[in-house]
PDB file of N, CA and C in Angstrom:
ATOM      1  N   UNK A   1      88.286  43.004 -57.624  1.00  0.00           N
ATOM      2  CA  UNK A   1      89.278  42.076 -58.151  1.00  0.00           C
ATOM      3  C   UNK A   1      89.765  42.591 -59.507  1.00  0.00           C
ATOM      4  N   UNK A   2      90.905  42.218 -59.846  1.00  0.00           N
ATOM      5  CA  UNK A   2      92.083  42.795 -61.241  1.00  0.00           C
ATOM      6  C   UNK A   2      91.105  41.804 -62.133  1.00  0.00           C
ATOM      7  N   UNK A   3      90.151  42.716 -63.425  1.00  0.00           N
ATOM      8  CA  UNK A   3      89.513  42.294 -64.491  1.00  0.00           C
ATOM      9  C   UNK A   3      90.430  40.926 -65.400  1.00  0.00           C
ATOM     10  N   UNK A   4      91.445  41.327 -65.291  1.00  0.00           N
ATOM     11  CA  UNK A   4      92.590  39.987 -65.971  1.00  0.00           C
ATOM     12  C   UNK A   4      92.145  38.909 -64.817  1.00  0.00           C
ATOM     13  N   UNK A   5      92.306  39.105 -63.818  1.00  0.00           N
ATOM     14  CA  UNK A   5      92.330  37.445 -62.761  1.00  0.00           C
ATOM     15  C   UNK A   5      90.740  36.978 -63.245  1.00  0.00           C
ATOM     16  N   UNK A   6      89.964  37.917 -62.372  1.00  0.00           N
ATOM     17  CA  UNK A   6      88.485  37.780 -63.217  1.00  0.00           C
ATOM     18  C   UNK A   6      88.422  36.496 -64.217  1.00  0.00           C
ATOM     19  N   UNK A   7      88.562  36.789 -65.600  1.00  0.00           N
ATOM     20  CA  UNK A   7      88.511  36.215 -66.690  1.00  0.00           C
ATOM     21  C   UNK A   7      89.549  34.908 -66.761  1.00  0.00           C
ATOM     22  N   UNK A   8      90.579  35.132 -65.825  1.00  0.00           N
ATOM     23  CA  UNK A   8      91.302  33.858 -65.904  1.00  0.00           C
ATOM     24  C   UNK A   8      90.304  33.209 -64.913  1.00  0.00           C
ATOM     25  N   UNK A   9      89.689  33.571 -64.114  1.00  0.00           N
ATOM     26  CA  UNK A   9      88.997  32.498 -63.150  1.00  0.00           C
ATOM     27  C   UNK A   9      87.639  31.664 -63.855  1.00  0.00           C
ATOM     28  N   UNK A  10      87.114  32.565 -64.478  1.00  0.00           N
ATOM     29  CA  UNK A  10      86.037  32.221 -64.996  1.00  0.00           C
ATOM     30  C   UNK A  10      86.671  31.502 -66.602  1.00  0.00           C
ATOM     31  N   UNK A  11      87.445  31.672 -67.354  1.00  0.00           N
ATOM     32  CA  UNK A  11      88.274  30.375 -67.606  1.00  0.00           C
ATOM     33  C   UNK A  11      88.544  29.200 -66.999  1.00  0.00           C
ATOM     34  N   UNK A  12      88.756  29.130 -66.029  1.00  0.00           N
ATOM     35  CA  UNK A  12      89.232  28.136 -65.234  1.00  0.00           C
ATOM     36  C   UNK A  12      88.117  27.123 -64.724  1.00  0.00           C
ATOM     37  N   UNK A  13      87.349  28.127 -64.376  1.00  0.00           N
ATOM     38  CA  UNK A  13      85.840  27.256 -64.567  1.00  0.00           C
ATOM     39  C   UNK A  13      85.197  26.748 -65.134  1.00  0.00           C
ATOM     40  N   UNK A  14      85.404  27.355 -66.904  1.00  0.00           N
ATOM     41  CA  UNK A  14      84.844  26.623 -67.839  1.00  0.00           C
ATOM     42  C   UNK A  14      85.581  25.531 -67.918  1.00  0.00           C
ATOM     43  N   UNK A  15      86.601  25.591 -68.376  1.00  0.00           N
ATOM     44  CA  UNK A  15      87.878  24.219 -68.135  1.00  0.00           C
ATOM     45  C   UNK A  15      87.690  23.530 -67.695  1.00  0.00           C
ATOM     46  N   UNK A  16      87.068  23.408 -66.391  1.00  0.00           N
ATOM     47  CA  UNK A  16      86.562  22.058 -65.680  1.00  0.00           C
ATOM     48  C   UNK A  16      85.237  21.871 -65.975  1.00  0.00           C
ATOM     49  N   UNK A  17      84.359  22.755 -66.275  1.00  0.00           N
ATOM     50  CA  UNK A  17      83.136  22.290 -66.480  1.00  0.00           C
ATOM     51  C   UNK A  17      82.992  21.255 -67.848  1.00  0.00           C
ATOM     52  N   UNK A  18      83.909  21.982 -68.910  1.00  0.00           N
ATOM     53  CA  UNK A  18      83.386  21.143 -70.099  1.00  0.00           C
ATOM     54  C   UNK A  18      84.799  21.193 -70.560  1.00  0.00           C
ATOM     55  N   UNK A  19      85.585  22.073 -70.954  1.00  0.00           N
ATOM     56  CA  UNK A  19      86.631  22.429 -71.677  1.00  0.00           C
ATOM     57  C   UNK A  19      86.079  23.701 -72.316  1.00  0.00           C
ATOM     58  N   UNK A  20      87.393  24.042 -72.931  1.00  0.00           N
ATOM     59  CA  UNK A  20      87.620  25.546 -73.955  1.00  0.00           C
ATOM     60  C   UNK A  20      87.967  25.391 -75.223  1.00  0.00           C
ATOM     61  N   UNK A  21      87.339  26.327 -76.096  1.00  0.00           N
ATOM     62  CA  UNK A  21      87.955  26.429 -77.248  1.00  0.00           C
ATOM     63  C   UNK A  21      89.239  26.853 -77.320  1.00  0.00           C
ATOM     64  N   UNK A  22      89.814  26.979 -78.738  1.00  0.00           N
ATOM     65  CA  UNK A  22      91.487  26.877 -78.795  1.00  0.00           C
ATOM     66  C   UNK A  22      91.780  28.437 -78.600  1.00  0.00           C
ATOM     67  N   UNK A  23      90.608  29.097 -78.912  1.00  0.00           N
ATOM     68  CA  UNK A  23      90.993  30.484 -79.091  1.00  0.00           C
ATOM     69  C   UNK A  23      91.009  31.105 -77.355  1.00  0.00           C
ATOM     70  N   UNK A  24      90.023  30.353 -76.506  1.00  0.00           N
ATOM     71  CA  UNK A  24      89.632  30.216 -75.383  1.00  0.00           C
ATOM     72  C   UNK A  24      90.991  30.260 -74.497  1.00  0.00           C
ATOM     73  N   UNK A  25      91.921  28.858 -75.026  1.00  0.00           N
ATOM     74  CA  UNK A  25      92.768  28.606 -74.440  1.00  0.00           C
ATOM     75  C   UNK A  25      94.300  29.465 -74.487  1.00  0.00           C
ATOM     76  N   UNK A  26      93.766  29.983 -76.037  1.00  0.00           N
ATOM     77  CA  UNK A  26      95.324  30.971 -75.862  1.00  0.00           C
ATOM     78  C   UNK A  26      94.656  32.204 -75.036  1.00  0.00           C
ATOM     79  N   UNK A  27      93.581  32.588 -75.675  1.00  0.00           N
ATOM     80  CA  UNK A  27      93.221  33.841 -74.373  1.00  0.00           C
ATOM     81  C   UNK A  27      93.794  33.462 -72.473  1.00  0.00           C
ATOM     82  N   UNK A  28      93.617  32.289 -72.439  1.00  0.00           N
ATOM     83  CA  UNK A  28      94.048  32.114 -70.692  1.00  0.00           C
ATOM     84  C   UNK A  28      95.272  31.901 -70.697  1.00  0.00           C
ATOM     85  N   UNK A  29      96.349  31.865 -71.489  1.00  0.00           N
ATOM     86  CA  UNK A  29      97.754  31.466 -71.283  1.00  0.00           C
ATOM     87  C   UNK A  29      98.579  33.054 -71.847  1.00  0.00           C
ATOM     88  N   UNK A  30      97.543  33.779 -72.508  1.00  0.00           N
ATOM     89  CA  UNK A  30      98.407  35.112 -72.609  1.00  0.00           C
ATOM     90  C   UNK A  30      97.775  36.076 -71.590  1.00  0.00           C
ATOM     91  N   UNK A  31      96.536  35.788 -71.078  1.00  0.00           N
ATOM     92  CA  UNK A  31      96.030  36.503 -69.629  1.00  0.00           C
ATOM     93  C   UNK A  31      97.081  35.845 -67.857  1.00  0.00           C
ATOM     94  N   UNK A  32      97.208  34.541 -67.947  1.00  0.00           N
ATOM     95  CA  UNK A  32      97.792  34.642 -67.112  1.00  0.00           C
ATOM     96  C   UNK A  32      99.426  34.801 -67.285  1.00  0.00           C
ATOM     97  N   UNK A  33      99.879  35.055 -68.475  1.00  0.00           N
ATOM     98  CA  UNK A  33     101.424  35.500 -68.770  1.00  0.00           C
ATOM     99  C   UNK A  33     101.510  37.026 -68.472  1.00  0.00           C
ATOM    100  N   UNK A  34     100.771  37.651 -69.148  1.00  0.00           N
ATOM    101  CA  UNK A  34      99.890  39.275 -68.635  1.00  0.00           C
ATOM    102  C   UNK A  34     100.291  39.035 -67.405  1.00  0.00           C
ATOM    103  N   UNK A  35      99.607  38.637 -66.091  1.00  0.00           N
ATOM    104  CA  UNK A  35      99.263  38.391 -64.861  1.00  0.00           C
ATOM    105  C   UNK A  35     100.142  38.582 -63.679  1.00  0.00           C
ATOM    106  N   UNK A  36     101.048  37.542 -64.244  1.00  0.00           N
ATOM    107  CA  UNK A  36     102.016  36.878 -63.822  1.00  0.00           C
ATOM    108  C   UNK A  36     103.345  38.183 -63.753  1.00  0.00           C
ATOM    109  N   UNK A  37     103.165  38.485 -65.138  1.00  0.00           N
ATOM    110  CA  UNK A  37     104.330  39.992 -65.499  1.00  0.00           C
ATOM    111  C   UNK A  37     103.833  41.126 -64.453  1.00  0.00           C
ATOM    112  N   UNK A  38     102.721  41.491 -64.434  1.00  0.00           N
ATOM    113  CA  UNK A  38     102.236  42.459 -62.794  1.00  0.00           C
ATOM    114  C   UNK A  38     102.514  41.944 -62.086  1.00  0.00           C
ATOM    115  N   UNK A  39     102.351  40.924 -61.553  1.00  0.00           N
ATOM    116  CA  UNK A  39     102.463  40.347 -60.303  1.00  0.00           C
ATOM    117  C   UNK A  39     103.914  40.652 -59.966  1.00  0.00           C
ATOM    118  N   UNK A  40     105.294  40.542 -60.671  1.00  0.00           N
ATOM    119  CA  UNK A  40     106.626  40.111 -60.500  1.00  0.00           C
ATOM    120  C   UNK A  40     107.093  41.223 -60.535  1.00  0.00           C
ATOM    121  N   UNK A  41     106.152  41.953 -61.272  1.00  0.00           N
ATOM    122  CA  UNK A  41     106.570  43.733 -61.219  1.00  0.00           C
ATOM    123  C   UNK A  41     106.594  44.494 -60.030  1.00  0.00           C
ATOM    124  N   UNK A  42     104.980  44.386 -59.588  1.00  0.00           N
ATOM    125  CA  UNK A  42     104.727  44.272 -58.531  1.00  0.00           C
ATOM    126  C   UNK A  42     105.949  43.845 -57.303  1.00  0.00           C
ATOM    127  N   UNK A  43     106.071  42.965 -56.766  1.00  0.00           N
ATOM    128  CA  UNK A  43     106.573  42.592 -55.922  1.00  0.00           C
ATOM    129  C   UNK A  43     108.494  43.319 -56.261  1.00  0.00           C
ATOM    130  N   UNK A  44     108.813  42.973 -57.492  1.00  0.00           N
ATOM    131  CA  UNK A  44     110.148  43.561 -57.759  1.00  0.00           C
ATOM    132  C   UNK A  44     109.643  45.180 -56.968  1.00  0.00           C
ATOM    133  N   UNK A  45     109.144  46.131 -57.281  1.00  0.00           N
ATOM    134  CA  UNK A  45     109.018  47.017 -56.512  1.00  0.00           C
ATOM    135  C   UNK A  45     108.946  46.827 -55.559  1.00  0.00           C
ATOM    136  N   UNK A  46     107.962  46.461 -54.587  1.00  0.00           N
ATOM    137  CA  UNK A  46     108.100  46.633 -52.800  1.00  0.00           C
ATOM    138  C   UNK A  46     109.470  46.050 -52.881  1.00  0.00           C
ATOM    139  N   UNK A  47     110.352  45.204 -53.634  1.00  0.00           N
ATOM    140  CA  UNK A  47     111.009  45.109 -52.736  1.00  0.00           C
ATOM    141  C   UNK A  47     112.865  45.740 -53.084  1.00  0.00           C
ATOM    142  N   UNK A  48     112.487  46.880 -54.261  1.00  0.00           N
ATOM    143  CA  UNK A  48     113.638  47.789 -54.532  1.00  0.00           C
ATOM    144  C   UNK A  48     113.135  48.789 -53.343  1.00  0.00           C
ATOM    145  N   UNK A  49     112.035  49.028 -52.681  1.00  0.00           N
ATOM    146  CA  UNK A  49     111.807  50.136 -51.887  1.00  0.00           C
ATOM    147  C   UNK A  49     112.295  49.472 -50.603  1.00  0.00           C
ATOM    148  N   UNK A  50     112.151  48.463 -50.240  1.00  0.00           N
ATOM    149  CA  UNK A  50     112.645  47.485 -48.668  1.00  0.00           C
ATOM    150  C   UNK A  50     113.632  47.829 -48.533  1.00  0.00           C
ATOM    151  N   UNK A  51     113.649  48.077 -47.112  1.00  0.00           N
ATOM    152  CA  UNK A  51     115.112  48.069 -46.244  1.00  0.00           C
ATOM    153  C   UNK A  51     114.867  46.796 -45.016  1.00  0.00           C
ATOM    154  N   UNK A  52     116.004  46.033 -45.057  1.00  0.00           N
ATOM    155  CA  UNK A  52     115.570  45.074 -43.994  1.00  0.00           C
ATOM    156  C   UNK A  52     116.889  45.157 -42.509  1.00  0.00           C
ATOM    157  N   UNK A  53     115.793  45.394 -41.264  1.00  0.00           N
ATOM    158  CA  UNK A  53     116.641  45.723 -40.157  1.00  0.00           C
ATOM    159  C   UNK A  53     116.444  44.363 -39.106  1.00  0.00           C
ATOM    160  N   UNK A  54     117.613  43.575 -38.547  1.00  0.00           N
ATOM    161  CA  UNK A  54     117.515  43.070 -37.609  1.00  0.00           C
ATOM    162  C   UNK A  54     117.040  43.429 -36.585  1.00  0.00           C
ATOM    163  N   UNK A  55     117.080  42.400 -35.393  1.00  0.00           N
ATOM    164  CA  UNK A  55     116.014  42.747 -34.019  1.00  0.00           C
ATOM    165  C   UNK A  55     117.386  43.567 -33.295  1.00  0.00           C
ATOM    166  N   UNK A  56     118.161  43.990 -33.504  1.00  0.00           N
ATOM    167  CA  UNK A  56     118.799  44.892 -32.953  1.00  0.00           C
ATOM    168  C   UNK A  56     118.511  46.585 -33.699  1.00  0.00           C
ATOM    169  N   UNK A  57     117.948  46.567 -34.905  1.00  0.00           N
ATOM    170  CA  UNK A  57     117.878  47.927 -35.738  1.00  0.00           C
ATOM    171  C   UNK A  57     119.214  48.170 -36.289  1.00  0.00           C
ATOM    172  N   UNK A  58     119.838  46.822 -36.282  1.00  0.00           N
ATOM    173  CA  UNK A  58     121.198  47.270 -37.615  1.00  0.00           C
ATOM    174  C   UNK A  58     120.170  46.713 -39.103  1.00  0.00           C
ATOM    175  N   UNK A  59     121.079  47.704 -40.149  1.00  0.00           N
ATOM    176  CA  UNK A  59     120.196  47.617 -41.474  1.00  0.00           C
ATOM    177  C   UNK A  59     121.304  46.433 -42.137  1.00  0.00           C
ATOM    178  N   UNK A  60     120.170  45.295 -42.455  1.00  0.00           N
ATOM    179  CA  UNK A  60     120.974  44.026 -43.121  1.00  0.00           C
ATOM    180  C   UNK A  60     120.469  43.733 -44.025  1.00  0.00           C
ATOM    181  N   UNK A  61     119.834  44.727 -45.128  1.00  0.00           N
ATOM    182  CA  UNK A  61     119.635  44.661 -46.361  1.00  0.00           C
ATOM    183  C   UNK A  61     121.049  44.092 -47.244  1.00  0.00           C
ATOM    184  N   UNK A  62     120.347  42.961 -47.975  1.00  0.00           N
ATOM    185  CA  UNK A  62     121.837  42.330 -48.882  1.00  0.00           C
ATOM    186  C   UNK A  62     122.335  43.541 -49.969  1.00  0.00           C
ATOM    187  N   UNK A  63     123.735  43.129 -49.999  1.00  0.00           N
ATOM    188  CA  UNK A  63     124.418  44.347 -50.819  1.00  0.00           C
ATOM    189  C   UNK A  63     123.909  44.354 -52.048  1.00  0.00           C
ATOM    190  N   UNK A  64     123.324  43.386 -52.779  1.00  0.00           N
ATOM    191  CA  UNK A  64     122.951  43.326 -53.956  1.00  0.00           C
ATOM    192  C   UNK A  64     121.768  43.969 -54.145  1.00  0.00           C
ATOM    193  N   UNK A  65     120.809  43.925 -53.368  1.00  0.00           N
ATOM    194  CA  UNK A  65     119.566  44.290 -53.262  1.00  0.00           C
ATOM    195  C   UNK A  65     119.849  45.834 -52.494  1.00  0.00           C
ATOM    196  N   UNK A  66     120.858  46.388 -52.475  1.00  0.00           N
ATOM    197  CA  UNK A  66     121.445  47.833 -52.220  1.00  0.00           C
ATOM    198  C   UNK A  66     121.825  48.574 -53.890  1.00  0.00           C
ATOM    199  N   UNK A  67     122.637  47.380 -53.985  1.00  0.00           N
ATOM    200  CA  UNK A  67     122.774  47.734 -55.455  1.00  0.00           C
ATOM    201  C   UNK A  67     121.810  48.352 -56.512  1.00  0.00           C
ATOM    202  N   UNK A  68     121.113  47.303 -56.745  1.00  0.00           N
ATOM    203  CA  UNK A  68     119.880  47.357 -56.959  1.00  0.00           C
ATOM    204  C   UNK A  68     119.102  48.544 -56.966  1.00  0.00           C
ATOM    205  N   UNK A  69     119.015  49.045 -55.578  1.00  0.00           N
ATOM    206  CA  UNK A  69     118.124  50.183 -55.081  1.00  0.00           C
ATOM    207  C   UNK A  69     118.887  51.607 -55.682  1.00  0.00           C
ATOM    208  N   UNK A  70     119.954  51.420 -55.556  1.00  0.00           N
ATOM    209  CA  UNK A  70     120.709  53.042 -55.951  1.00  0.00           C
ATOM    210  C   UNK A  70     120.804  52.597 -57.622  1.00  0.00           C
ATOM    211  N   UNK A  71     120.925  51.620 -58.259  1.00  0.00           N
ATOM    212  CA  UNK A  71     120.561  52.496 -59.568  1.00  0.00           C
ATOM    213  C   UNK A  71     119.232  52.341 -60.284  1.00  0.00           C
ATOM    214  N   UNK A  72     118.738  52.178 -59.560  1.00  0.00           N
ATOM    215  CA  UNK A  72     117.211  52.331 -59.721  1.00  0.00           C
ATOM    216  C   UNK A  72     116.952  53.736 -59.621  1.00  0.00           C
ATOM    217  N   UNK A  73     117.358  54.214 -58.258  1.00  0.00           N
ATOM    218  CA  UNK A  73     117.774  55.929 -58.168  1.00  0.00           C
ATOM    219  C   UNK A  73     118.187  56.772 -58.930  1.00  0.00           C
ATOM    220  N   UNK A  74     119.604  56.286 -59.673  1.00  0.00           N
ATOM    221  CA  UNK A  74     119.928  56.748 -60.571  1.00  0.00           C
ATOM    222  C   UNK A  74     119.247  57.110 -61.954  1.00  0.00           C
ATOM    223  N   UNK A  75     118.211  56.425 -62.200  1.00  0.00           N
ATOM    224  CA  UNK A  75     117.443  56.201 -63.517  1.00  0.00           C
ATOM    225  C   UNK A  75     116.829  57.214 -63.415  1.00  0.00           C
TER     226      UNK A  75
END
């Protein structure tokens, strides 16, 4: 498991067990802001690399998300 989720979980646990200190609490709101920014990164990639084909095998990737992909290329 990603050492950041880790520590947000076991945050999350203390939280319900008793509560957190303040320093506690900004640590879990800039770990899961951290988190959250991979995650969106993440997924923004797979899906500048996607091509999407109907059940016929025509390519019906949206033009924007074409867009997208070629100047990403360009970079």
């Amino acid at each position: 498991m990603i050492p950041t989720l880790t520590r947000i979980n076991e945050l999350s646990r203390k939280a319900k067990e008793g509560g957190l200190t303040e320093m506690e609490k900004e640590e879990q709101v800039r770990l899961r802001q951290e988190y959250l920014q991979t995650f969106r990164g993440s997924v923004n990639d797979i899906l500048l690399n996607a091509t999407i084909y109907d059940p016929n095998g025509d390519d019906v990737t949206p033009d924007k998300l074409k867009q997208e992909q070629a100047s990403k290329q360009n970079q």
